[in-house]
C-alpha atoms as a PDB file:
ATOM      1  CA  UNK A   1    -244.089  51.668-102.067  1.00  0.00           C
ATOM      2  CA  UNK A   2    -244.675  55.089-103.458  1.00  0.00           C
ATOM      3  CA  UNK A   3    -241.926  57.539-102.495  1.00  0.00           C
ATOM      4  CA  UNK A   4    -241.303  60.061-104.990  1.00  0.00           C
ATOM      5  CA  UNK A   5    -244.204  58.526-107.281  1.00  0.00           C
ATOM      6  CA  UNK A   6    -244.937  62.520-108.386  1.00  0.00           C
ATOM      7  CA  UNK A   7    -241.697  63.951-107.709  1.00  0.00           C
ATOM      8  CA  UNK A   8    -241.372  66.890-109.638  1.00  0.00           C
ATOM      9  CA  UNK A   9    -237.704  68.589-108.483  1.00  0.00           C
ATOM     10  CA  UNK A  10    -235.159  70.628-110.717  1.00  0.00           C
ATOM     11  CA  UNK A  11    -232.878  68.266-110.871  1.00  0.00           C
ATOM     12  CA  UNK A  12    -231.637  69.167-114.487  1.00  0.00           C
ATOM     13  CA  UNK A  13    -230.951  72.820-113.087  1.00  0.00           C
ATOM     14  CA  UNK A  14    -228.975  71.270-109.892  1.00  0.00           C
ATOM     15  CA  UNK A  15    -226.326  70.080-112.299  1.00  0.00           C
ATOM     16  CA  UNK A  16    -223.827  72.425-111.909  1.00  0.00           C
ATOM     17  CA  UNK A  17    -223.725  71.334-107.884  1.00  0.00           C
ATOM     18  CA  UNK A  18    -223.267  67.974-109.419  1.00  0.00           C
ATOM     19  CA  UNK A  19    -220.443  69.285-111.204  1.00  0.00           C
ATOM     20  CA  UNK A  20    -218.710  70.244-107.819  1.00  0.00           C
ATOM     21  CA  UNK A  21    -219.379  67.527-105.715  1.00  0.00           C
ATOM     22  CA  UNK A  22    -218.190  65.077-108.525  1.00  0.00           C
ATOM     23  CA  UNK A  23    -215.140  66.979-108.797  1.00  0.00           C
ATOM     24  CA  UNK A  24    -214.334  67.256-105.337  1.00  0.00           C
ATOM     25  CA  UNK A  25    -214.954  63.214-105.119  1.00  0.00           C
ATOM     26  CA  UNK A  26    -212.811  62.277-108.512  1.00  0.00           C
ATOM     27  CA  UNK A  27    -210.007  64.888-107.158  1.00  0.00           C
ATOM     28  CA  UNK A  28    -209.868  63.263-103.828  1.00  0.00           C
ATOM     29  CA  UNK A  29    -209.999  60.016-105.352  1.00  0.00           C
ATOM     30  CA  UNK A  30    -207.277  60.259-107.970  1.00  0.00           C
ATOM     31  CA  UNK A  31    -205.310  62.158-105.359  1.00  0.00           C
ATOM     32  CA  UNK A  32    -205.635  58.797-103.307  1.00  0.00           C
ATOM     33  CA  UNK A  33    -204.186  56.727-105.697  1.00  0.00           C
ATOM     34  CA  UNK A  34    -201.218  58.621-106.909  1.00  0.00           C
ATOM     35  CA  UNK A  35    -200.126  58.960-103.698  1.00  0.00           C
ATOM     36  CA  UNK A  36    -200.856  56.041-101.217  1.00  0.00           C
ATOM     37  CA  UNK A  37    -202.055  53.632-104.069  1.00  0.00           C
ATOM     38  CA  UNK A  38    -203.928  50.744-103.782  1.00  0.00           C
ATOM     39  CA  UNK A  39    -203.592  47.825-101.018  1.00  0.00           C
ATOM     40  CA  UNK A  40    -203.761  44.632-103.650  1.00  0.00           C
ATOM     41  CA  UNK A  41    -203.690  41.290-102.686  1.00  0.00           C
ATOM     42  CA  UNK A  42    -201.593  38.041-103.523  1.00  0.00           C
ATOM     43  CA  UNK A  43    -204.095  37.251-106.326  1.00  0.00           C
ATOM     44  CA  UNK A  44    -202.283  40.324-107.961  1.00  0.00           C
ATOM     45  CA  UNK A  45    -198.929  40.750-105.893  1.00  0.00           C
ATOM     46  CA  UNK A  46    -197.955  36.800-105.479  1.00  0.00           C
ATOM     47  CA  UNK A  47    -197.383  34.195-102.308  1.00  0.00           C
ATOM     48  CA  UNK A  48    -197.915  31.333-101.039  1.00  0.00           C
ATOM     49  CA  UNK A  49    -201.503  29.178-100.678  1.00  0.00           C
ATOM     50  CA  UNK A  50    -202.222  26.467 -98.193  1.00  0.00           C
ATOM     51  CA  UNK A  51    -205.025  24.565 -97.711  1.00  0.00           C
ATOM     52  CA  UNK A  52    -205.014  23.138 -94.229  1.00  0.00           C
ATOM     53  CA  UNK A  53    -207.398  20.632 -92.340  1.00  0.00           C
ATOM     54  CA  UNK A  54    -207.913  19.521 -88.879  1.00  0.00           C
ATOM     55  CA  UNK A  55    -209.771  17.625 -86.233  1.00  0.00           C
ATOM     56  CA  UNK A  56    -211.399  20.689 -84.700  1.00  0.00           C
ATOM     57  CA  UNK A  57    -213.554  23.282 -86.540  1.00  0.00           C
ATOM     58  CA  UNK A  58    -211.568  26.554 -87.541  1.00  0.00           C
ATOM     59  CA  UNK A  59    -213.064  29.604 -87.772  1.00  0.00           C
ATOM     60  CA  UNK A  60    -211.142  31.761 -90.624  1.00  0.00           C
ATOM     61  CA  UNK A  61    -210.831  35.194 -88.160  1.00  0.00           C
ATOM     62  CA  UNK A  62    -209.767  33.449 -85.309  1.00  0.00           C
ATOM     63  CA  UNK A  63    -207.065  31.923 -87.763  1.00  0.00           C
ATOM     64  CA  UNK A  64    -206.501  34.960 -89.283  1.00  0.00           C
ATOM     65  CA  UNK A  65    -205.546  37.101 -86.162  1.00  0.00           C
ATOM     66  CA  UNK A  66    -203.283  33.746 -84.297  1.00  0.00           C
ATOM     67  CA  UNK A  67    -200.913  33.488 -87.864  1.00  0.00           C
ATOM     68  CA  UNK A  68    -200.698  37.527 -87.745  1.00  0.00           C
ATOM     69  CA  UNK A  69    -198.571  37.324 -84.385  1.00  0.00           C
ATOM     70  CA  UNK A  70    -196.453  34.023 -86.144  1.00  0.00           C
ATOM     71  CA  UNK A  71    -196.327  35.513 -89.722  1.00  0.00           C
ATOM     72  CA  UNK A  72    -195.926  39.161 -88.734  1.00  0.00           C
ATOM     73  CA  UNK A  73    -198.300  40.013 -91.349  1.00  0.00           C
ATOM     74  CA  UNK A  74    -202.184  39.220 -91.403  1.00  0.00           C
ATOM     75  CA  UNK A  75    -202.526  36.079 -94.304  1.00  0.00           C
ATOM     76  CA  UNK A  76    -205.771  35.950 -96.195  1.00  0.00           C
ATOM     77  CA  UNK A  77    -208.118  32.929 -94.252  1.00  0.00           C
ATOM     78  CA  UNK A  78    -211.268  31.714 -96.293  1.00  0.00           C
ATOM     79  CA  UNK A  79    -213.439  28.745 -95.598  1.00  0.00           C
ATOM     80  CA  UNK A  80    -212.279  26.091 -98.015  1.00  0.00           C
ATOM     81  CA  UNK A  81    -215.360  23.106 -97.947  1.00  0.00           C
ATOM     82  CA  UNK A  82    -214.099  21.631 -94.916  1.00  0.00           C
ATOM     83  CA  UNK A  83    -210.837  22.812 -94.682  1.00  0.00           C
ATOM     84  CA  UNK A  84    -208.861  26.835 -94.449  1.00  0.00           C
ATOM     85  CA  UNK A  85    -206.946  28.310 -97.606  1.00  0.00           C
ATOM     86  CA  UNK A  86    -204.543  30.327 -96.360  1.00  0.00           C
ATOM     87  CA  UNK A  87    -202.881  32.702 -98.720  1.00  0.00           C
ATOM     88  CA  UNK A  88    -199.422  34.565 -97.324  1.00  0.00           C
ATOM     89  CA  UNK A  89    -196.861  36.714 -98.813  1.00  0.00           C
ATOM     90  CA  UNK A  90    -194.036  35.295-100.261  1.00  0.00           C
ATOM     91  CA  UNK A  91    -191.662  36.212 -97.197  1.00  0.00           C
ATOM     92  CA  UNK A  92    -189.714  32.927 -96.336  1.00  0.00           C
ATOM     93  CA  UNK A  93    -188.849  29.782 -97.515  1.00  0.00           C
ATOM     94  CA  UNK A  94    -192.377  27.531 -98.294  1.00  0.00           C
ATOM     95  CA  UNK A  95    -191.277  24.740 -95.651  1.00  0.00           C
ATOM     96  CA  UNK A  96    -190.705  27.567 -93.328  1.00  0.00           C
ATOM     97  CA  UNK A  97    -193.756  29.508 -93.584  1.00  0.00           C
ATOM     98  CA  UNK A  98    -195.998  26.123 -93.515  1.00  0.00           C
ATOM     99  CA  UNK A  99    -195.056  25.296 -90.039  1.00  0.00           C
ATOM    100  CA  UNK A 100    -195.185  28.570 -89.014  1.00  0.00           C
ATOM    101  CA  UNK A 101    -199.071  28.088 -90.240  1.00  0.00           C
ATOM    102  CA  UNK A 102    -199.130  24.727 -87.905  1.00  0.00           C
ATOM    103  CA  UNK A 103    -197.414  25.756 -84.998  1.00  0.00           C
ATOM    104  CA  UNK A 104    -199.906  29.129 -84.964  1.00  0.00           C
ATOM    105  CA  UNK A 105    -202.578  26.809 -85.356  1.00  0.00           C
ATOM    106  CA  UNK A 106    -201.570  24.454 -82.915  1.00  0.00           C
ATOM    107  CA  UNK A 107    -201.069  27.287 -80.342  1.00  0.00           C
ATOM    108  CA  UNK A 108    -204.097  29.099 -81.080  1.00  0.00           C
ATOM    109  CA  UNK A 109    -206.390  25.528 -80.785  1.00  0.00           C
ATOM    110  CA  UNK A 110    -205.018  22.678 -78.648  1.00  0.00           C
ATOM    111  CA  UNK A 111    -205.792  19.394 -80.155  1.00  0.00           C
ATOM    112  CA  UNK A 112    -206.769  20.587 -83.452  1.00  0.00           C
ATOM    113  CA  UNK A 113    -204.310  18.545 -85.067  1.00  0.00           C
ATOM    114  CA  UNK A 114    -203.510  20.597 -88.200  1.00  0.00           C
ATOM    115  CA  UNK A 115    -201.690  19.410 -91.210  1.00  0.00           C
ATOM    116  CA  UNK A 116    -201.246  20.925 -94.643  1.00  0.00           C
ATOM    117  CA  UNK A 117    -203.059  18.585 -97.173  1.00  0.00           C
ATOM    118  CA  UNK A 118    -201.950  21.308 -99.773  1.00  0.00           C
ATOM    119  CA  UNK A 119    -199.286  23.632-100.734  1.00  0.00           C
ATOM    120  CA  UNK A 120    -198.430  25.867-103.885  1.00  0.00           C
ATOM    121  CA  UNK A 121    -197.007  29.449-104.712  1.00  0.00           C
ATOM    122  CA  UNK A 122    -198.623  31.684-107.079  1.00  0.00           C
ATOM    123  CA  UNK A 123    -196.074  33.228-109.169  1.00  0.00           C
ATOM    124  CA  UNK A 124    -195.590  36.832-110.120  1.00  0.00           C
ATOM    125  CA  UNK A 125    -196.444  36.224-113.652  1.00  0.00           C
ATOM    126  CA  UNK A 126    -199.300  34.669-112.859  1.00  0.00           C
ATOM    127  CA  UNK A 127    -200.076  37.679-110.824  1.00  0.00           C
ATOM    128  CA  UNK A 128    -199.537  40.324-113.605  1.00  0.00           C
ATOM    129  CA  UNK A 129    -201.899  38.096-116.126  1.00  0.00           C
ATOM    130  CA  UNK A 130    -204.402  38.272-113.424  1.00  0.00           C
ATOM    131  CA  UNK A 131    -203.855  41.955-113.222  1.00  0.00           C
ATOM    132  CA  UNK A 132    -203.957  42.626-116.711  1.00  0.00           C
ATOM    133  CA  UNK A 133    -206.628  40.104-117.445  1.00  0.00           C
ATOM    134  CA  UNK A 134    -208.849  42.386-114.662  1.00  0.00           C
ATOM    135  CA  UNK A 135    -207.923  45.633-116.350  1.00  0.00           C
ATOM    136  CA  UNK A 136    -208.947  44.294-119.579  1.00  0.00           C
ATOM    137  CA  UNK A 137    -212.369  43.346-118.067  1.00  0.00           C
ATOM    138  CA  UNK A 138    -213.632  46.406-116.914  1.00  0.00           C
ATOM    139  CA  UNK A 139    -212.045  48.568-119.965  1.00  0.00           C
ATOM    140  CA  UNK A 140    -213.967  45.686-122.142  1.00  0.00           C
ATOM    141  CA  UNK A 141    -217.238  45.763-120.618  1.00  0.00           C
ATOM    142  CA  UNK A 142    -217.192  49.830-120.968  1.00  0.00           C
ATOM    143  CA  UNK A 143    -216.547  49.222-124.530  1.00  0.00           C
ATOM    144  CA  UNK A 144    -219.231  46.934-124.956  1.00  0.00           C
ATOM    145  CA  UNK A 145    -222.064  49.243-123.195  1.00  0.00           C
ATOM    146  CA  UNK A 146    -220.655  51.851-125.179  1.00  0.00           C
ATOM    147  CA  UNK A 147    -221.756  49.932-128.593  1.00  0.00           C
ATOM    148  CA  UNK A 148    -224.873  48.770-127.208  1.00  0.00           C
ATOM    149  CA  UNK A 149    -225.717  52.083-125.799  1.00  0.00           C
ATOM    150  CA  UNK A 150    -225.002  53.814-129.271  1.00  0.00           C
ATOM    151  CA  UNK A 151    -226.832  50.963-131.450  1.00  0.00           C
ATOM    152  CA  UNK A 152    -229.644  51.061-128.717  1.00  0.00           C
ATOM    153  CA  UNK A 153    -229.954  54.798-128.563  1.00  0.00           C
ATOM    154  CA  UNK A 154    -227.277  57.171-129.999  1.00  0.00           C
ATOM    155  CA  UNK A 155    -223.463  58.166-129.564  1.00  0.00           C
ATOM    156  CA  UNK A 156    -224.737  60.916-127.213  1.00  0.00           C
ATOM    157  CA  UNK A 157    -226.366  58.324-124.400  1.00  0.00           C
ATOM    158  CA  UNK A 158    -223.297  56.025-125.098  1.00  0.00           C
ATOM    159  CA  UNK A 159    -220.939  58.885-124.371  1.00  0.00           C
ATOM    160  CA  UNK A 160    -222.977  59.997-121.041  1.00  0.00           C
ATOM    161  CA  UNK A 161    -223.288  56.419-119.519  1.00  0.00           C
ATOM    162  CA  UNK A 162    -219.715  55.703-120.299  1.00  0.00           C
ATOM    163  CA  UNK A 163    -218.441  58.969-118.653  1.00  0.00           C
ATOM    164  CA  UNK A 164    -220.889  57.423-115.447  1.00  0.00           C
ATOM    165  CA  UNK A 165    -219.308  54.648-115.095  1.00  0.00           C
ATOM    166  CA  UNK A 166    -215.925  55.632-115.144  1.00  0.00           C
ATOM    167  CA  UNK A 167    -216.681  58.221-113.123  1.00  0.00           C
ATOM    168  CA  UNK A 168    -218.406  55.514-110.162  1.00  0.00           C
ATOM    169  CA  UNK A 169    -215.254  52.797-111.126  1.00  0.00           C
ATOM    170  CA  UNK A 170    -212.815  56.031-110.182  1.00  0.00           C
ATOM    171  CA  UNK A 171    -214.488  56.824-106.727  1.00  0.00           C
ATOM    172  CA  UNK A 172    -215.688  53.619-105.507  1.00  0.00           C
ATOM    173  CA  UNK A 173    -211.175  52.880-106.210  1.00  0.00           C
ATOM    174  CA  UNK A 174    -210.509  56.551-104.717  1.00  0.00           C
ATOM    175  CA  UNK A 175    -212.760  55.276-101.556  1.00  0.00           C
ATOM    176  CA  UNK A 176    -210.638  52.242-101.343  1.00  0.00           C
ATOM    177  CA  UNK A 177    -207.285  53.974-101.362  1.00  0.00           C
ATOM    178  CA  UNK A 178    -208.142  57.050 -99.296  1.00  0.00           C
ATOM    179  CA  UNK A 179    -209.871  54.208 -96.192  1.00  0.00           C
ATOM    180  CA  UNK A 180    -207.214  51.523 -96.510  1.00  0.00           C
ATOM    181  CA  UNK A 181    -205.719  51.301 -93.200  1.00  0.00           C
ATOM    182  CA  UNK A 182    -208.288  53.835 -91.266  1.00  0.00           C
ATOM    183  CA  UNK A 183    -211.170  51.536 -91.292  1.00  0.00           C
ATOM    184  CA  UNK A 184    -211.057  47.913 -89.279  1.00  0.00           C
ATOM    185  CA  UNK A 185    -211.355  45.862 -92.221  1.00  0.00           C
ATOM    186  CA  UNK A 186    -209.057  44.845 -94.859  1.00  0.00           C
ATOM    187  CA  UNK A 187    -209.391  47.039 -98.434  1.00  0.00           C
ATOM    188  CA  UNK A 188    -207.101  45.032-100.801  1.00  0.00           C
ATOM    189  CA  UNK A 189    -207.603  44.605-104.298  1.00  0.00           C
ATOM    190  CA  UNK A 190    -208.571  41.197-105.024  1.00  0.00           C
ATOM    191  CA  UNK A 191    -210.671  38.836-107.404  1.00  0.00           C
ATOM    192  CA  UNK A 192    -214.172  39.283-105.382  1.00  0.00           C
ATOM    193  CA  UNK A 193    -213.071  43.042-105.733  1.00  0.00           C
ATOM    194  CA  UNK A 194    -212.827  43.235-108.936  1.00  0.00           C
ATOM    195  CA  UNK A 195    -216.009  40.958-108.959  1.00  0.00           C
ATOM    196  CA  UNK A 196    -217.539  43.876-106.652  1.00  0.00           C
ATOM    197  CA  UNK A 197    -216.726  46.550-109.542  1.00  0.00           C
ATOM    198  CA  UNK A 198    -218.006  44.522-112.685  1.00  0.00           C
ATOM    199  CA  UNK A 199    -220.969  44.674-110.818  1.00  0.00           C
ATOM    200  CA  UNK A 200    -221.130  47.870-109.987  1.00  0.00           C
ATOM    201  CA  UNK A 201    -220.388  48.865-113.835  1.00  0.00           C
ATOM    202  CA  UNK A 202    -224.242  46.790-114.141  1.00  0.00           C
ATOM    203  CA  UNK A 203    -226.040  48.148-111.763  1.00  0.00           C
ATOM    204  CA  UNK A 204    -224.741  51.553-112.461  1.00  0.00           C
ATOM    205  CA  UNK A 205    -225.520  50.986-116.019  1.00  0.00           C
ATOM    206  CA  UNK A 206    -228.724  49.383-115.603  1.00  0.00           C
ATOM    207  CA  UNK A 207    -230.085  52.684-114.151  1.00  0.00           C
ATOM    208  CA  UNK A 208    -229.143  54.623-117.099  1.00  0.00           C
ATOM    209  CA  UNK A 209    -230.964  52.813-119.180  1.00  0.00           C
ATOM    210  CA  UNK A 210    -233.838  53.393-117.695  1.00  0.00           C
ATOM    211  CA  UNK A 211    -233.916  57.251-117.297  1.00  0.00           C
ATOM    212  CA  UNK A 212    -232.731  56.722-121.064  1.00  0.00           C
ATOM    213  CA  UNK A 213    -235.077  54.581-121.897  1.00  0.00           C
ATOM    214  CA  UNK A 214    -237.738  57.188-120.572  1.00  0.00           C
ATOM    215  CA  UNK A 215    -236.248  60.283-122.043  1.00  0.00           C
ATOM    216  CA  UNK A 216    -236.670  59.245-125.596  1.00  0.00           C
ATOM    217  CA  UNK A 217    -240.218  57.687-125.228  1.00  0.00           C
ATOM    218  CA  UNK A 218    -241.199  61.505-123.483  1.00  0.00           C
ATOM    219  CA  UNK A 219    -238.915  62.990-126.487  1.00  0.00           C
ATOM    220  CA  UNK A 220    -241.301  61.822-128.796  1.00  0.00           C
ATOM    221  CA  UNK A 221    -244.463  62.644-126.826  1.00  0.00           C
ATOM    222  CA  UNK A 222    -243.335  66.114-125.761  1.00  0.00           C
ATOM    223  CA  UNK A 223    -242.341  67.200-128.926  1.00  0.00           C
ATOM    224  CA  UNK A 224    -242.841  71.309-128.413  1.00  0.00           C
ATOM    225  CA  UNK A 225    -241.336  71.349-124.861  1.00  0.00           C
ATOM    226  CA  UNK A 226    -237.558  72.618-124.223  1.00  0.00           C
ATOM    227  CA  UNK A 227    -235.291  69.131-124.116  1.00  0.00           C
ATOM    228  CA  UNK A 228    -234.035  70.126-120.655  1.00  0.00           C
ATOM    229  CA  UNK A 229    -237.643  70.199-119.649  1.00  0.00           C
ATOM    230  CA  UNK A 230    -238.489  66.789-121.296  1.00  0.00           C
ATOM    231  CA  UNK A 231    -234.745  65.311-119.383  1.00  0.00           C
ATOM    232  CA  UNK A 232    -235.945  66.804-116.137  1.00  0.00           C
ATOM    233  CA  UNK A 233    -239.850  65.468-116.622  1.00  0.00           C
ATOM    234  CA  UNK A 234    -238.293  61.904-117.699  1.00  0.00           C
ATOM    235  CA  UNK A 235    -236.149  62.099-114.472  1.00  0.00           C
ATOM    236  CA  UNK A 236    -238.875  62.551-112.274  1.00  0.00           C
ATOM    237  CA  UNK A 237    -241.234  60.325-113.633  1.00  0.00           C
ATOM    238  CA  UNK A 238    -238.379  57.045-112.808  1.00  0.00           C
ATOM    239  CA  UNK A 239    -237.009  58.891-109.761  1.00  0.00           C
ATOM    240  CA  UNK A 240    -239.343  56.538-107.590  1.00  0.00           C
ATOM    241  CA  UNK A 241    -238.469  52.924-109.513  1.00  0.00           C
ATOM    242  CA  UNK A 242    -234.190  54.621-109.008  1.00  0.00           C
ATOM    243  CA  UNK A 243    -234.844  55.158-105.258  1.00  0.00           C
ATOM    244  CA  UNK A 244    -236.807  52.343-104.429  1.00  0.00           C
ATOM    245  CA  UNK A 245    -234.517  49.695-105.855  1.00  0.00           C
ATOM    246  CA  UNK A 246    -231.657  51.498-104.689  1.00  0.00           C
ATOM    247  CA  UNK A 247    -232.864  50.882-101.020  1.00  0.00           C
ATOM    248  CA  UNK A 248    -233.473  47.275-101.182  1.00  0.00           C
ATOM    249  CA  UNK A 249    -230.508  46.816-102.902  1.00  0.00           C
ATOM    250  CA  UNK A 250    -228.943  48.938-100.795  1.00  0.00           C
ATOM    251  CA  UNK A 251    -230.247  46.329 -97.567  1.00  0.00           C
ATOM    252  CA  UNK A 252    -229.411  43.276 -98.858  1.00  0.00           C
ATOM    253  CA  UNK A 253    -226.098  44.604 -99.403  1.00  0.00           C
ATOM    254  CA  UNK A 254    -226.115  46.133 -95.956  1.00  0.00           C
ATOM    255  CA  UNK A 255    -227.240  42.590 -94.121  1.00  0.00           C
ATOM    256  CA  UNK A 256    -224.399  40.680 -96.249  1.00  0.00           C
ATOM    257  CA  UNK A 257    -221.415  43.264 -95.164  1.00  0.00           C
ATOM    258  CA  UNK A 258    -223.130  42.912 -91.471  1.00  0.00           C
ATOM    259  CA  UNK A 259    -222.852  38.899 -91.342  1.00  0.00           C
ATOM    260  CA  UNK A 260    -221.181  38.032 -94.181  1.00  0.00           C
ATOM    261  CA  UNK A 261    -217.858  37.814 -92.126  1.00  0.00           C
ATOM    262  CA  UNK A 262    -214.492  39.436 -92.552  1.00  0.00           C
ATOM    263  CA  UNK A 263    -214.083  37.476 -96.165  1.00  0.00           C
ATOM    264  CA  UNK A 264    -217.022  39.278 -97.688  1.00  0.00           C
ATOM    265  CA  UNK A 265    -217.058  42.105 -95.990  1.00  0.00           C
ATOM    266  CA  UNK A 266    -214.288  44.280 -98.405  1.00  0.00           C
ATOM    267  CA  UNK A 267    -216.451  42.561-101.260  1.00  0.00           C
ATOM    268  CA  UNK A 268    -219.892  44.152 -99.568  1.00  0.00           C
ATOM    269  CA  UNK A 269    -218.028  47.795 -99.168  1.00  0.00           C
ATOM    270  CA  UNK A 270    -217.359  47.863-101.916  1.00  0.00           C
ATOM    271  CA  UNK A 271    -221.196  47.123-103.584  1.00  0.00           C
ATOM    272  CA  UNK A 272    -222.276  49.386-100.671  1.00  0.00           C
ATOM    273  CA  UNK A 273    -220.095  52.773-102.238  1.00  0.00           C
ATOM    274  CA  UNK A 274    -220.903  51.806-105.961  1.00  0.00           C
ATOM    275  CA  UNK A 275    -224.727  51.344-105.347  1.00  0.00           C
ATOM    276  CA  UNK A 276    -224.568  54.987-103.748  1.00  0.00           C
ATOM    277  CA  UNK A 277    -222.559  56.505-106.280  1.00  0.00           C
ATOM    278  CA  UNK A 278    -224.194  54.290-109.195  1.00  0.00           C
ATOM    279  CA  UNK A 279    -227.727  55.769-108.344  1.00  0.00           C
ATOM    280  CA  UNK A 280    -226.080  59.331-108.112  1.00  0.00           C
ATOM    281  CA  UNK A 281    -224.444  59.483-111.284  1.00  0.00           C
ATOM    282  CA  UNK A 282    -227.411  57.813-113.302  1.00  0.00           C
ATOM    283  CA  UNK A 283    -228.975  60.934-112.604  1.00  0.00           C
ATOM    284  CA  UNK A 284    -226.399  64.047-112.317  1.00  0.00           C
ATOM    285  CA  UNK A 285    -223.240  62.457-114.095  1.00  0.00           C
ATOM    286  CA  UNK A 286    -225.521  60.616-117.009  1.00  0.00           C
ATOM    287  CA  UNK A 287    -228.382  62.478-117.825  1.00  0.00           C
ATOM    288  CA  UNK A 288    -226.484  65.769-117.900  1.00  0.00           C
ATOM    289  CA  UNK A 289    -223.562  64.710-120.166  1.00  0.00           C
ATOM    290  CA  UNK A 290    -226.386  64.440-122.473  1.00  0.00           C
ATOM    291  CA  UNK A 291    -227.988  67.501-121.988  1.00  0.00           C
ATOM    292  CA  UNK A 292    -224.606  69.174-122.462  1.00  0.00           C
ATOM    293  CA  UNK A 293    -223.914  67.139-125.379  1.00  0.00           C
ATOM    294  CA  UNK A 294    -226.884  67.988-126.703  1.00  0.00           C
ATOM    295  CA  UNK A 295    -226.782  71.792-126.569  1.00  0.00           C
ATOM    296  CA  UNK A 296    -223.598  71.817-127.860  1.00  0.00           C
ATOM    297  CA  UNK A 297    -224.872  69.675-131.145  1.00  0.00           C
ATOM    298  CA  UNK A 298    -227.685  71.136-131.899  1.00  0.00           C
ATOM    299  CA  UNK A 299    -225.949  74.374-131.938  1.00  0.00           C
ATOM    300  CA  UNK A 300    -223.749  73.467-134.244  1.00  0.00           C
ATOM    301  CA  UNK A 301    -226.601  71.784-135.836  1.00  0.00           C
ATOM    302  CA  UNK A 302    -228.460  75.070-136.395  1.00  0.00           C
ATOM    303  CA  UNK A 303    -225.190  76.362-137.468  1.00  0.00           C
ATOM    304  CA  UNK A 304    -224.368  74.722-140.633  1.00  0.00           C
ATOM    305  CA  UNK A 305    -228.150  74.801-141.530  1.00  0.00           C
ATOM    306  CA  UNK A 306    -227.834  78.159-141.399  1.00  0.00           C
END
């Protein structure tokens, strides 16, 4: 496939729209989650798990909508080997809330014959280690790219595809707290989520090093050209490889949130935003935090030399 195989746009000049358009996304998303927050689930709230088996076969949205009307809140259903887990709130007494389960079950399939081979509650402190434990994740993996980026390259690189990622990890959770509730699928923070964002942070990251890569082999070989010039060249010249894998990412990911089912299909959203906004920022959030970083160094450079 050659698309954009001799692109040659200003995309180094077309930063300062970059500027804009990631401001007006990062506002909207922090906006978001100061004031409506994020939707998280009971691997990070608490509640109750059940794993239930029957005579009949279950499907897990079927489930899911006949224990909304009994529960009077939609329960997390997942395929569990050949059973259901079935994760609730903590809103009842466990006894209670289990035959609840059956007698929705019951209702919703005649004959099934369900029966709860499996009951436990998750705890709030288990919760908030899970929470933190997340947090940690994705502020540790940041720190590692950062160290690899500067041993690899230099503090400037590490500094530009740090300031990416945060700035894709920030939307893609703005995106999730501005659409919870408007669009027809659930949006709450769970452990695929947070699965969803580590990978994001590598994908994301992954295209930076490339353009990176590129700019300091064409740093060496265009030694008398302006450095914007050499960025803008080295953008170019791996705009084709960005797109291309982009777009069959981009469908896989697209075919999985299609008939992957309701389970997967927050996890696939997710993917969906951060492969977008991954393959934006690896070339207006990235590449120009370097620039800027270094025009102001080598100004201060020539400064002291002076």
């Amino acid at each position: 496939m050659r698309i954009f195989e001799n692109a040659n746009f200003n995309l180094v000049g077309s930063r300062q729209k970059a500027y804009i358009i990631s401001g007006i996304l990062l506002l909207l998303g922090i906006g978001s989650l100061l004031i409506r927050g994020l939707e998280v689930g009971i691997d990070f709230r608490g509640g109750m798990e059940f794993v239930v088996e029957s005579d009949q076969n279950l499907n897990a949205t079927d489930v899911r909508a006949a224990l909304a009307t009994v529960l009077g809140a939609e329960p997390e259903v997942k395929a569990f080997e050949d059973d259901l887990l079935i994760r609730t709130l903590p809103n009842s007494d466990i006894n209670a809330v289990q035959e609840q389960i059956i007698d929705g079950i019951s209702m919703a399939y005649a004959g099934s014959n369900p029966q709860v081979v499996k009951a436990d509650i998750v705890g709030p402190r288990f919760a908030s280690d899970l929470k933190r434990g997340a947090f940690l994740a994705v502020i540790g993996s940041l720190l590692v790219i950062f160290v690899y980026l500067w041993i690899r390259f230099e503090w400037r690189f590490s500094l530009g595809a740090v300031a990416a990622l945060f700035h894709d990890v920030l939307i893609t959770l703005g995106m999730f707290s501005l659409l919870q509730g408007v669009l027809p699928f659930s949006l709450q923070m769970d452990q695929a989520i947070i699965a969803a964002f580590l990978t994001i942070v590598g994908y994301s990251l992954n295209d930076t090093v490339v353009i990176f890569d590129r700019i300091r082999e064409y740093t060496n070989i265009f030694k008398t050209e302006p450095y914007n010039q050499v960025v803008n060249r080295s953008v170019n010249t791996t705009l084709s490889r960005t797109v291309v894998t982009s777009l069959t990412t981009l469908l896989v990911v697209l075919i999985l949130f299609i008939f992957g089912g309701e389970v997967l299909r927050g996890f696939a959203f997710a993917l969906i935003i951060g492969i977008m906004i991954g393959t934006y920022s690896s070339v207006f959030v990235a590449t120009p935090v370097v620039i800027e970083l270094h025009q102001r160094y080598g100004k201060r450079k020539a400064a002291i030399a002076g």
